[in-house]
N, C-alpha and C. Protein backbone atom coordinates (compact mmCIF):
# COMPACT_ATOMS: atom_id res chain seq x y z
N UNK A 1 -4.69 -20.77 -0.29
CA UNK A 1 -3.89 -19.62 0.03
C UNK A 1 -4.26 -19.16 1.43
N UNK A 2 -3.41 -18.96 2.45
CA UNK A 2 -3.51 -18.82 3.68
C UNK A 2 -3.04 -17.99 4.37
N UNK A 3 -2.38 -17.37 3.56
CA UNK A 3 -1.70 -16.06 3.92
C UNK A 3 -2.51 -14.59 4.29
N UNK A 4 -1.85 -13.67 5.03
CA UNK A 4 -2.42 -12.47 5.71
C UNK A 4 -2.71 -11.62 4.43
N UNK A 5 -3.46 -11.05 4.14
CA UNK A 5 -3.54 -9.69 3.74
C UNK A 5 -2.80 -8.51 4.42
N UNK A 6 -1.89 -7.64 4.32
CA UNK A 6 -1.54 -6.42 4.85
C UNK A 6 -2.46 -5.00 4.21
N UNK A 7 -2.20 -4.08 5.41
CA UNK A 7 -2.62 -3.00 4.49
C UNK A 7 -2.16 -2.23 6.22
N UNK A 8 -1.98 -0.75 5.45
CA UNK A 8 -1.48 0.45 6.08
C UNK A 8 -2.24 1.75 5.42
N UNK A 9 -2.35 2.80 6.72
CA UNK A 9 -3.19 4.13 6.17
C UNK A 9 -2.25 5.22 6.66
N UNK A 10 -1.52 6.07 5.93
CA UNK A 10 -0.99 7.00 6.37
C UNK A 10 -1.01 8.26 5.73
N UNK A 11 -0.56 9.77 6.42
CA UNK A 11 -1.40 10.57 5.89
C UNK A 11 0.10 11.52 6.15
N UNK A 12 0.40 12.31 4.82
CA UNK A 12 1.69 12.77 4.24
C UNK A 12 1.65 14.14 4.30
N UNK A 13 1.97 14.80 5.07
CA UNK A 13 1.69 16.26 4.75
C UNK A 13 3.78 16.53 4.52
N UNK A 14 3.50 17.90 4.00
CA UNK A 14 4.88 18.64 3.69
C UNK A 14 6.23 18.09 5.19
N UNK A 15 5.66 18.22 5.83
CA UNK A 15 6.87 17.78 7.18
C UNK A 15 6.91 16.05 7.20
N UNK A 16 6.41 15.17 6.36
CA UNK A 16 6.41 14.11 6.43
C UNK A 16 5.62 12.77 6.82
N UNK A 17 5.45 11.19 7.03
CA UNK A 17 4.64 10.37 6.85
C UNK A 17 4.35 10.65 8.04
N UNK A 18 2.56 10.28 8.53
CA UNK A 18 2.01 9.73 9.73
C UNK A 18 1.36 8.21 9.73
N UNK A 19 1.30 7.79 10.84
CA UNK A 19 0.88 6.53 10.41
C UNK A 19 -0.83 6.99 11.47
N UNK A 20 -1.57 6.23 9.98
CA UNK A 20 -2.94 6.46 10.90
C UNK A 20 -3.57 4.82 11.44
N UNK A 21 -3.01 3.84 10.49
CA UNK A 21 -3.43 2.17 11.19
C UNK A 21 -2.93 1.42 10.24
N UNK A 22 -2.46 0.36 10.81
CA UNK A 22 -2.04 -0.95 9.98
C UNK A 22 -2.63 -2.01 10.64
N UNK A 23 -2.35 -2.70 9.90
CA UNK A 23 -2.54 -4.50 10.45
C UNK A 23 -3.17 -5.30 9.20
N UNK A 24 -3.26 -6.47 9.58
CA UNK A 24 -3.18 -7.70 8.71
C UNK A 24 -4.68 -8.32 8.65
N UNK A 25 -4.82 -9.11 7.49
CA UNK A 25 -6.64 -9.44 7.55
C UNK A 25 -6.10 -11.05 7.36
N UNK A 26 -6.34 -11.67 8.77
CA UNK A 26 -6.06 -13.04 8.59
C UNK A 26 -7.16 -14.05 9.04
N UNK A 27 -7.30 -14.77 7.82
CA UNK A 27 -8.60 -15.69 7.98
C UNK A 27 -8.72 -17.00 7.83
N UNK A 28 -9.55 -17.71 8.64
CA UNK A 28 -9.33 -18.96 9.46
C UNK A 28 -8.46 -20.12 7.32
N UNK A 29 -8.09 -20.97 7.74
CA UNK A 29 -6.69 -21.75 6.85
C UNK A 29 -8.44 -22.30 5.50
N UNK A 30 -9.68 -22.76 6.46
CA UNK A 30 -10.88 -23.49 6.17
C UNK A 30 -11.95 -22.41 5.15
N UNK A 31 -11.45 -20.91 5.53
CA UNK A 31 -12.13 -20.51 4.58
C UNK A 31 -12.11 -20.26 3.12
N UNK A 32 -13.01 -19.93 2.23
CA UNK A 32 -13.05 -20.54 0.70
C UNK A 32 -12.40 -18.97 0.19
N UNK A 33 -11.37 -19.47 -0.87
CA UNK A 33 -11.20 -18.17 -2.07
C UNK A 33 -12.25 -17.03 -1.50
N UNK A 34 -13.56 -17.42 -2.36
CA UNK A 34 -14.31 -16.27 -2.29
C UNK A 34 -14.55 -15.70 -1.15
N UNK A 35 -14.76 -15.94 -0.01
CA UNK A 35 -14.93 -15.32 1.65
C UNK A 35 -14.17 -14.80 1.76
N UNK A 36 -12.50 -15.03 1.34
CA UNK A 36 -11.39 -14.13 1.29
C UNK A 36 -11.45 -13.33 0.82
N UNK A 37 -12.09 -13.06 -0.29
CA UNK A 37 -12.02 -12.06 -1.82
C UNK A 37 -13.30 -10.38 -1.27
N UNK A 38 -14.18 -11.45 -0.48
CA UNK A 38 -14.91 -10.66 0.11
C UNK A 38 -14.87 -9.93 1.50
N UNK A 39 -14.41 -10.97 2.24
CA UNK A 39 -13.36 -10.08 3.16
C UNK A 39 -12.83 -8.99 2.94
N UNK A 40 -11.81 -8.86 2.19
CA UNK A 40 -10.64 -8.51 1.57
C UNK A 40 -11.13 -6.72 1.37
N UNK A 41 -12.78 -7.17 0.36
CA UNK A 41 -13.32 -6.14 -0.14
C UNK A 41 -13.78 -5.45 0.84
N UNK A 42 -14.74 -6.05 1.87
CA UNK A 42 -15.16 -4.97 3.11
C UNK A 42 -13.85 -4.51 3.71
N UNK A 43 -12.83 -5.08 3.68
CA UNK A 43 -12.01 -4.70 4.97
C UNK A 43 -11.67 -3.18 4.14
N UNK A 44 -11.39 -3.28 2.60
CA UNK A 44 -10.96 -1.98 1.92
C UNK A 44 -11.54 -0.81 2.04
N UNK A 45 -13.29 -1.18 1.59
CA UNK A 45 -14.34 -0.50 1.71
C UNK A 45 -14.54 0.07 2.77
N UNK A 46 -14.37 -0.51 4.29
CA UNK A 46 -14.23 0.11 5.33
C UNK A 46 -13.58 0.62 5.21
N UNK A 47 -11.97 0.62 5.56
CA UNK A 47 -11.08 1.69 5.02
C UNK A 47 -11.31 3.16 4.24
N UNK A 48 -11.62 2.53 2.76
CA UNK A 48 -11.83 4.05 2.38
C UNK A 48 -12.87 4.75 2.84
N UNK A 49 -13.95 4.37 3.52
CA UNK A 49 -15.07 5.06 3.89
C UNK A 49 -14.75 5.87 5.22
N UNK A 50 -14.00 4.84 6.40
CA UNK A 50 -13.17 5.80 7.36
C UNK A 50 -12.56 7.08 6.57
N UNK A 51 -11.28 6.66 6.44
CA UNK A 51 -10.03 7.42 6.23
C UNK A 51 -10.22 8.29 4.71
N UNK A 52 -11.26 8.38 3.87
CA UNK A 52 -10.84 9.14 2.46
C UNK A 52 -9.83 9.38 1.76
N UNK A 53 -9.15 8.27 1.83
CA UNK A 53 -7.60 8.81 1.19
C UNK A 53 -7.50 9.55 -0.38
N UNK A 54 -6.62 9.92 -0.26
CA UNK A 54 -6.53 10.29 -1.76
C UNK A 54 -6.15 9.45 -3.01
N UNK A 55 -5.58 8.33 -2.49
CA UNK A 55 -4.69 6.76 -3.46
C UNK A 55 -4.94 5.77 -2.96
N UNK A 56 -4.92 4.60 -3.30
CA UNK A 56 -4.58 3.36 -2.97
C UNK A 56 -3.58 2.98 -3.86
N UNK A 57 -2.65 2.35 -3.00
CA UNK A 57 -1.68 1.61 -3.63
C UNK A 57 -1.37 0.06 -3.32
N UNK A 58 -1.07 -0.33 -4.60
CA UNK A 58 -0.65 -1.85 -4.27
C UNK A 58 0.59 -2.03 -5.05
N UNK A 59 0.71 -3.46 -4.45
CA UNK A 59 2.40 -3.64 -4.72
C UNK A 59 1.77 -4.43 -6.25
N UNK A 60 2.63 -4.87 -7.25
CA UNK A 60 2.35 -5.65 -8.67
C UNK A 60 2.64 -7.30 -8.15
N UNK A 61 2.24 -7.77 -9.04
CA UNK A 61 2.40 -9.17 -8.47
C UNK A 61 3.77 -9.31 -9.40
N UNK A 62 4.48 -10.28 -8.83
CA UNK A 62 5.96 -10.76 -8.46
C UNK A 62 5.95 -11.27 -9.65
N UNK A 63 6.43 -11.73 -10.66
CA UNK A 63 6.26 -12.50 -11.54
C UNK A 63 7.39 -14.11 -11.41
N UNK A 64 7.92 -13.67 -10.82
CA UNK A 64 8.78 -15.30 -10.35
C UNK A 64 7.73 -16.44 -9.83
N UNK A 65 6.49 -16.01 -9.22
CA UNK A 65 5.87 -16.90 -8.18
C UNK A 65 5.29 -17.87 -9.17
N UNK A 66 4.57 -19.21 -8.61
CA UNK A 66 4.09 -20.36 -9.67
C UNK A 66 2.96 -19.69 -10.16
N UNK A 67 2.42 -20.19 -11.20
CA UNK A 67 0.81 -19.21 -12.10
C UNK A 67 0.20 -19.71 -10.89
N UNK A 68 0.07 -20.33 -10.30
CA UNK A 68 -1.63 -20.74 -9.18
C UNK A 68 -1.27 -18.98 -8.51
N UNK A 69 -0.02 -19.21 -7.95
CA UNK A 69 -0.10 -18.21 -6.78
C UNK A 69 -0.48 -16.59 -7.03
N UNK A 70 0.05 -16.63 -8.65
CA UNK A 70 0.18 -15.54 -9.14
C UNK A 70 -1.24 -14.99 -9.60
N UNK A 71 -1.78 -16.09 -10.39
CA UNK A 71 -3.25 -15.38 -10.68
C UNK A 71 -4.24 -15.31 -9.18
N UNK A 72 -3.62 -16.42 -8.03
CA UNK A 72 -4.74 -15.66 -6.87
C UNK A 72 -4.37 -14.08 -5.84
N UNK A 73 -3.01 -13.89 -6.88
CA UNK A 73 -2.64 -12.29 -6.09
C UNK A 73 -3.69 -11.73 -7.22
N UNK A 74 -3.04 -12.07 -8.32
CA UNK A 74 -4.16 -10.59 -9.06
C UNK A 74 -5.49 -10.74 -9.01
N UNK A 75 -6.14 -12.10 -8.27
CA UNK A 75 -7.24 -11.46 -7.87
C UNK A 75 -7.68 -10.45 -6.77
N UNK A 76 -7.15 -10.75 -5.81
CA UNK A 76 -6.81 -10.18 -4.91
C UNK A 76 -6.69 -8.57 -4.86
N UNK A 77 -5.77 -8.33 -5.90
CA UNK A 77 -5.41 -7.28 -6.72
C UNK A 77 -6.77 -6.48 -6.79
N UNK A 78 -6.98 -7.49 -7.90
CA UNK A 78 -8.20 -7.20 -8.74
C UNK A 78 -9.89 -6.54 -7.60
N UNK A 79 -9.41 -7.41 -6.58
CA UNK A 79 -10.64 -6.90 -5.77
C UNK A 79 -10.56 -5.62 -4.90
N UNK A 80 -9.30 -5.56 -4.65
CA UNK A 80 -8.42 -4.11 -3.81
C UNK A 80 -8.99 -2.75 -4.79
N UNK A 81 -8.41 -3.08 -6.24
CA UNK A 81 -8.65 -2.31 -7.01
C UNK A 81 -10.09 -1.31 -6.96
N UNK A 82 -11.32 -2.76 -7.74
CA UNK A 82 -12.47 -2.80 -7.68
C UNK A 82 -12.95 -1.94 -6.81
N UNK A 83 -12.85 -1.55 -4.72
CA UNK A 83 -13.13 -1.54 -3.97
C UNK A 83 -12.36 0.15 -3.80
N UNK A 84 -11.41 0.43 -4.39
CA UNK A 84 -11.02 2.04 -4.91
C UNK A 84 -11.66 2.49 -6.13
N UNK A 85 -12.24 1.80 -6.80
CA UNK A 85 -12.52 2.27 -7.87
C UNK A 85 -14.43 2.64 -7.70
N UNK A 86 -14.84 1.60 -7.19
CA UNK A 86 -15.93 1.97 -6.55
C UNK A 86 -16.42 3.22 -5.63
N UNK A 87 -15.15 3.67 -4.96
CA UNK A 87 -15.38 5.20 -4.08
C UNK A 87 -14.65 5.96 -4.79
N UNK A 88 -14.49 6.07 -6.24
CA UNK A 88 -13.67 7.06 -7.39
C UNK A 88 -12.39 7.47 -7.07
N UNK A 89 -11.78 6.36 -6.21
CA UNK A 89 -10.24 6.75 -5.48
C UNK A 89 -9.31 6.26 -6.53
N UNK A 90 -8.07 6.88 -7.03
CA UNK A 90 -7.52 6.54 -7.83
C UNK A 90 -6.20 5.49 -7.36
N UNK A 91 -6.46 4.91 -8.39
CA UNK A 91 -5.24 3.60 -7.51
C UNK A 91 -4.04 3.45 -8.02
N UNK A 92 -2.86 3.32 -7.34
CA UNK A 92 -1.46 3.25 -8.36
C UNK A 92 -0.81 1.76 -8.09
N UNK A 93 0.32 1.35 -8.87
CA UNK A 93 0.86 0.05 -8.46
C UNK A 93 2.46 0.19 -8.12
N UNK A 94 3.12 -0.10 -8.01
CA UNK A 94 4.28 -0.71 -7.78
C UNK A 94 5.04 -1.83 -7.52
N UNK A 95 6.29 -2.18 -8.44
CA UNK A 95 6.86 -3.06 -8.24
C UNK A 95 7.36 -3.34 -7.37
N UNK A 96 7.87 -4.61 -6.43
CA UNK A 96 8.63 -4.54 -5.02
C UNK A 96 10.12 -3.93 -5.37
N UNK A 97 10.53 -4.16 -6.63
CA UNK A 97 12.04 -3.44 -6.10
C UNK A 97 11.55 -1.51 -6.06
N UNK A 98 10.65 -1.48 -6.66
CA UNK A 98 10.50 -0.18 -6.98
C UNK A 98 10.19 0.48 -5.46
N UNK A 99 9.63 -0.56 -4.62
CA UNK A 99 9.08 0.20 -3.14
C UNK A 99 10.39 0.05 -2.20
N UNK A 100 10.84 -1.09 -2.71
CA UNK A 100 12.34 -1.00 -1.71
C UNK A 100 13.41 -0.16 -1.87
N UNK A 101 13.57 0.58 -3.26
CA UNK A 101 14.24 1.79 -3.81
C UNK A 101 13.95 2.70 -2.99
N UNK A 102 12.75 3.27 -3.25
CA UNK A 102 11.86 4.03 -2.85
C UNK A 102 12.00 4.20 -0.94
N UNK A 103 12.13 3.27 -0.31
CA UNK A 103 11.85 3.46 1.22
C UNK A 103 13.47 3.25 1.67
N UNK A 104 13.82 2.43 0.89
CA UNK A 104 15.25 2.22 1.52
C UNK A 104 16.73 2.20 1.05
N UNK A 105 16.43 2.88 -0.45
CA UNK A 105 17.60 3.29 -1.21
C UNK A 105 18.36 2.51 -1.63
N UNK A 106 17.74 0.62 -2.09
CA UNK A 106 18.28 -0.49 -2.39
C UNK A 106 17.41 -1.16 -2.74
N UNK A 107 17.51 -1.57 -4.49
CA UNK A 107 16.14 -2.61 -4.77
C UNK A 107 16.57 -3.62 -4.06
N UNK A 108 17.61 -4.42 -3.55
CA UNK A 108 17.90 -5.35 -2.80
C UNK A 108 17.60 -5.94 -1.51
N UNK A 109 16.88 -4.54 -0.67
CA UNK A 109 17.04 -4.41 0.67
C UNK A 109 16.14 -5.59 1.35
N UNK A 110 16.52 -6.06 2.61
CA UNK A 110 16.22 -7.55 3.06
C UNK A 110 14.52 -6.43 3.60
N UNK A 111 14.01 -7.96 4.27
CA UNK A 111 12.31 -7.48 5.44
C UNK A 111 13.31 -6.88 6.18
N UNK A 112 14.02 -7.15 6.55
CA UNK A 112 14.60 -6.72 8.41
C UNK A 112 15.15 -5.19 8.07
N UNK A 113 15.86 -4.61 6.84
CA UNK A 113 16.15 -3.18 6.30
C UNK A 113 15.15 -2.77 6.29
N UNK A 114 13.93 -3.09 5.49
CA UNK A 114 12.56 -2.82 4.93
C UNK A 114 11.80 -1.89 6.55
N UNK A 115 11.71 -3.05 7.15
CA UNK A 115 11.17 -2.79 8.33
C UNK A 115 11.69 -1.33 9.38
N UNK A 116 12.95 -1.80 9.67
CA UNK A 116 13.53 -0.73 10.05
C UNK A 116 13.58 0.64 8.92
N UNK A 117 13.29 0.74 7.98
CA UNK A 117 13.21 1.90 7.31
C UNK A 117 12.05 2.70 7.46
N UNK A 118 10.70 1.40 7.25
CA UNK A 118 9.48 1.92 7.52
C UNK A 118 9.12 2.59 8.79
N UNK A 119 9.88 1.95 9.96
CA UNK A 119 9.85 2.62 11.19
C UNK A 119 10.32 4.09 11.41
N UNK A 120 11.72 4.37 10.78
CA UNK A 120 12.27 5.52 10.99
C UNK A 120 11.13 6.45 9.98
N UNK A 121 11.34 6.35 9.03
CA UNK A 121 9.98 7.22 8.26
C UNK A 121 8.95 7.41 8.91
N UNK A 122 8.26 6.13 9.69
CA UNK A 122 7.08 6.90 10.13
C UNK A 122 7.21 6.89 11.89
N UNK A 123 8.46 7.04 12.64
CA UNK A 123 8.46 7.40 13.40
C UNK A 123 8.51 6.58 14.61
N UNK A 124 8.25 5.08 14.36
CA UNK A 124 7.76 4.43 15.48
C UNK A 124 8.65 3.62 16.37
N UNK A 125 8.96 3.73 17.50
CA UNK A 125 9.24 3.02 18.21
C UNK A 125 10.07 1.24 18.41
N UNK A 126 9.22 1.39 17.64
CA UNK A 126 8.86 -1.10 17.16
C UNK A 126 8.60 -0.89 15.64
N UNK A 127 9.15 -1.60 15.30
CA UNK A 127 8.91 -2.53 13.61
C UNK A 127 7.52 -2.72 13.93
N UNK A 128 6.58 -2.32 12.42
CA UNK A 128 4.97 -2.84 12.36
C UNK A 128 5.26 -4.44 12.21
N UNK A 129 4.40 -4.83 13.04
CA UNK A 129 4.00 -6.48 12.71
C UNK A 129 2.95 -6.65 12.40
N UNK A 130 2.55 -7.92 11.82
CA UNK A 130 3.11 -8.89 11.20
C UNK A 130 3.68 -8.42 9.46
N UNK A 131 4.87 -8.79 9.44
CA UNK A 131 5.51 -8.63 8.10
C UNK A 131 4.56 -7.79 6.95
N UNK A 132 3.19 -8.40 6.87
CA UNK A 132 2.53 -8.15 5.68
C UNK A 132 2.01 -6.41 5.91
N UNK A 133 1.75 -5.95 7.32
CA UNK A 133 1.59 -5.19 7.24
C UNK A 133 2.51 -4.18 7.32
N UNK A 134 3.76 -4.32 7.26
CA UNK A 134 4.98 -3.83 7.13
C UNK A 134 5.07 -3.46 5.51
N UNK A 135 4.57 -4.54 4.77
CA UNK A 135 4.37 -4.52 3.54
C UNK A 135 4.15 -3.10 3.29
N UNK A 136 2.95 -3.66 3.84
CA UNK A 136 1.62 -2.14 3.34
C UNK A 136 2.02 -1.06 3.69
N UNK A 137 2.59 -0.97 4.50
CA UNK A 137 3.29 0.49 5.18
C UNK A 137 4.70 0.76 4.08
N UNK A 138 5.33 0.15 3.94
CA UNK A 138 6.60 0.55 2.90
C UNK A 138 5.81 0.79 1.27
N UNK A 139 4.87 0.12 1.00
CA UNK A 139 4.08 0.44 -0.32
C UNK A 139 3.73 2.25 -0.57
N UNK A 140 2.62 1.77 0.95
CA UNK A 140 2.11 3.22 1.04
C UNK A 140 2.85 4.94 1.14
N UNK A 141 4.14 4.40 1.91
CA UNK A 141 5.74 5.72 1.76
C UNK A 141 5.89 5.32 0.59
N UNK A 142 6.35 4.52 -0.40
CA UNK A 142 6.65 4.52 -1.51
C UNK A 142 5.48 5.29 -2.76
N UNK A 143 4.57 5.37 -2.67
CA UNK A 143 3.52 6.00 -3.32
C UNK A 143 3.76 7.49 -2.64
N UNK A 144 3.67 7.78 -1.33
CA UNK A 144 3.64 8.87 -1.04
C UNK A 144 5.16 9.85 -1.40
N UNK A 145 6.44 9.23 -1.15
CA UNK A 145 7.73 9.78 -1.94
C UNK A 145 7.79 10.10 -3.22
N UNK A 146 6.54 9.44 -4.01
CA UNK A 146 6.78 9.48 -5.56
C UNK A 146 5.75 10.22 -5.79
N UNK A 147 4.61 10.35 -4.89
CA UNK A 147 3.70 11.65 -5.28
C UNK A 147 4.07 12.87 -5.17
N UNK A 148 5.07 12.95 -3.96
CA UNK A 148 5.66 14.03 -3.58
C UNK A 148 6.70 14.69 -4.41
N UNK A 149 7.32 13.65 -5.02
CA UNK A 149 8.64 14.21 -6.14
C UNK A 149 7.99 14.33 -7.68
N UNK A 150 7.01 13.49 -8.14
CA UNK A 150 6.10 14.25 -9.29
C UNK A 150 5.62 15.50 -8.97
N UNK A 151 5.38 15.71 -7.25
CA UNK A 151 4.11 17.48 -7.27
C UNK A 151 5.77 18.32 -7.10
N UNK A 152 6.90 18.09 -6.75
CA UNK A 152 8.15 18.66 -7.17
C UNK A 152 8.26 19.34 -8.64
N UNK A 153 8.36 18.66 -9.04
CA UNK A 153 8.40 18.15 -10.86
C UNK A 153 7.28 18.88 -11.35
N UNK A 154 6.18 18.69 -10.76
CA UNK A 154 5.20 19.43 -11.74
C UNK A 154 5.44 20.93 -11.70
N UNK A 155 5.80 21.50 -10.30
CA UNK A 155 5.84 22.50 -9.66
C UNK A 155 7.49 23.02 -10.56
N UNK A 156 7.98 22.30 -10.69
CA UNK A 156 9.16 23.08 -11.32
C UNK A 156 9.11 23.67 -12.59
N UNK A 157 8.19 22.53 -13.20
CA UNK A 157 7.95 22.76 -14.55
C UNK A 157 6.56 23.34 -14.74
N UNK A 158 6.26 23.82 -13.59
CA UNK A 158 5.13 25.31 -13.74
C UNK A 158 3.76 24.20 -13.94
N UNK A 159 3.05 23.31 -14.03
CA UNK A 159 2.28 22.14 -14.45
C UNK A 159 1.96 21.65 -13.52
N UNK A 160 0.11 21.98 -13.09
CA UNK A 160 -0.65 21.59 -12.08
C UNK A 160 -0.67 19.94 -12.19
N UNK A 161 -0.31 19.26 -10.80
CA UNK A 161 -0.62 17.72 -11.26
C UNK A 161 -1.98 17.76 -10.29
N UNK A 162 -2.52 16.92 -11.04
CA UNK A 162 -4.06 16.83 -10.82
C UNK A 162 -4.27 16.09 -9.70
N UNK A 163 -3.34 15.01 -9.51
CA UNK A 163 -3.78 14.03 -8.70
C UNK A 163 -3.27 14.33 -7.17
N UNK A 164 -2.61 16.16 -7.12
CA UNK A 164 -2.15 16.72 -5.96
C UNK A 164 -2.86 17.72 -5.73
N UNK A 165 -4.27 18.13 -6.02
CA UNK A 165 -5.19 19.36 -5.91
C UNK A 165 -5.91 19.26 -4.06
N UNK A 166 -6.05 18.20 -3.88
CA UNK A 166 -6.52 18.47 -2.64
C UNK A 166 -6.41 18.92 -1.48
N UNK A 167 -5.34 19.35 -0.97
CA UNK A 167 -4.11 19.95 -0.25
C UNK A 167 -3.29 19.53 0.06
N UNK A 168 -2.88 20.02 0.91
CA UNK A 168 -1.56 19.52 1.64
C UNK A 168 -1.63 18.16 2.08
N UNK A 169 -2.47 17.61 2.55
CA UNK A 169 -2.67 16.30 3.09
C UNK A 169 -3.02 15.15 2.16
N UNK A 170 -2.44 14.35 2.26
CA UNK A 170 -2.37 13.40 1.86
C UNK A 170 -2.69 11.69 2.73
N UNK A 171 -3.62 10.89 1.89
CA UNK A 171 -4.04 9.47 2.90
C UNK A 171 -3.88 8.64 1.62
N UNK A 172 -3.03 7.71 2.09
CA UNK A 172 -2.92 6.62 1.01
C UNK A 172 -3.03 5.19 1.74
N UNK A 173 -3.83 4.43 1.53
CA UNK A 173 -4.18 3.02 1.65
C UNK A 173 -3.29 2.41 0.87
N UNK A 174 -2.83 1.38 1.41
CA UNK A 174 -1.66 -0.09 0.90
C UNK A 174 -1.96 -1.39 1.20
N UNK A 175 -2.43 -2.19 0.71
CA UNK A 175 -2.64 -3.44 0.52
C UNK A 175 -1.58 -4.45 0.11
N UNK A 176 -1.52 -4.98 1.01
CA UNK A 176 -0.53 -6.33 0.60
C UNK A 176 -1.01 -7.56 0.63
N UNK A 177 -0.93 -7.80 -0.70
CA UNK A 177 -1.93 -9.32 -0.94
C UNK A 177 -1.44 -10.40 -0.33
N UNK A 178 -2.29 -11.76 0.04
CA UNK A 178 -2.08 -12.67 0.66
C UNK A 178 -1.03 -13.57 -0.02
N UNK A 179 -0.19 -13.63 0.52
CA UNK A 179 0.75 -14.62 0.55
C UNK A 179 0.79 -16.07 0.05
């Protein structure tokens, strides 16, 4: 498996997404599963130790893909997880149509919609590259739109949601597993 890791950090207050860093964890074609797996884990661990977010989110693994590919996302998964769960950060998942709903108002929507959506949301100039971390950035608005319309929801229906106590601000980490 040779593919990039993505991941994105952005931080959600009431007026909308910021982007605090993206980019991709890409490692030489020669290195083994596990160096990846561990990679993978510092690169998170750094992350949450910078930025403190309040979530991590990841996308679910695809279920169309062949079993090899599929059980080395959920490890992958599995180590993203591990690596939030270790700094007591609570982690959520999502399906890809569910993040493409979510950012671009079409479970259908192509990378090239995807992209351009993620841009206008968070403001930028240029489409994030490389793809994967585009990923991570449409994951991470997709967690943050749906935290925001549950603390709606809770708020309507008078019902503290717990997982919105910290204030106004909001940092959610997104991981997009290797390819």
């Amino acid at each position: 498996m040779a593919g990039a890791t993505g991941y994105g950090v952005i931080e959600c207050e009431e007026s909308g997404s910021r982007l605090l860093r993206f980019g991709a964890l890409k490692l030489p074609s020669r290195a083994s599963f596990d160096s990846r797996l561990r990679e993978i884990h510092q690169l998170i661990s750094r992350l949450v130790s910078e930025f403190s977010p309040d979530a991590v989110a990841v996308e679910s693994v695809f279920s169309a893909l062949n079993v090899r590919t599929a059980l080395k996302l959920a490890e992958v998964r599995g180590v993203v997880l591990l690596a939030a769960a270790q700094a007591q950060i609570p982690s959520h998942s999502y399906s890809p149509r569910e993040v493409k709903v979510s950012v671009a108002g079409y479970g259908g929507a192509s990378k090239q919609q995807m992209q351009q959506m993620v841009s206008s949301a968070l403001g930028l100039m240029t489409h994030p590259e490389p793809a994967d971390a585009a990923d991570a950035l449409a994951v991470a608005l997709c967690h943050a739109h749906l935290s925001r319309a549950r603390e709606r929801m809770a708020r309507a229906m008078s019902i503290e949601s717990p997982a919105l106590t910290s204030g106004n601000r909001k940092r959610s980490i997104r991981i997009q597993p290797l390819q």
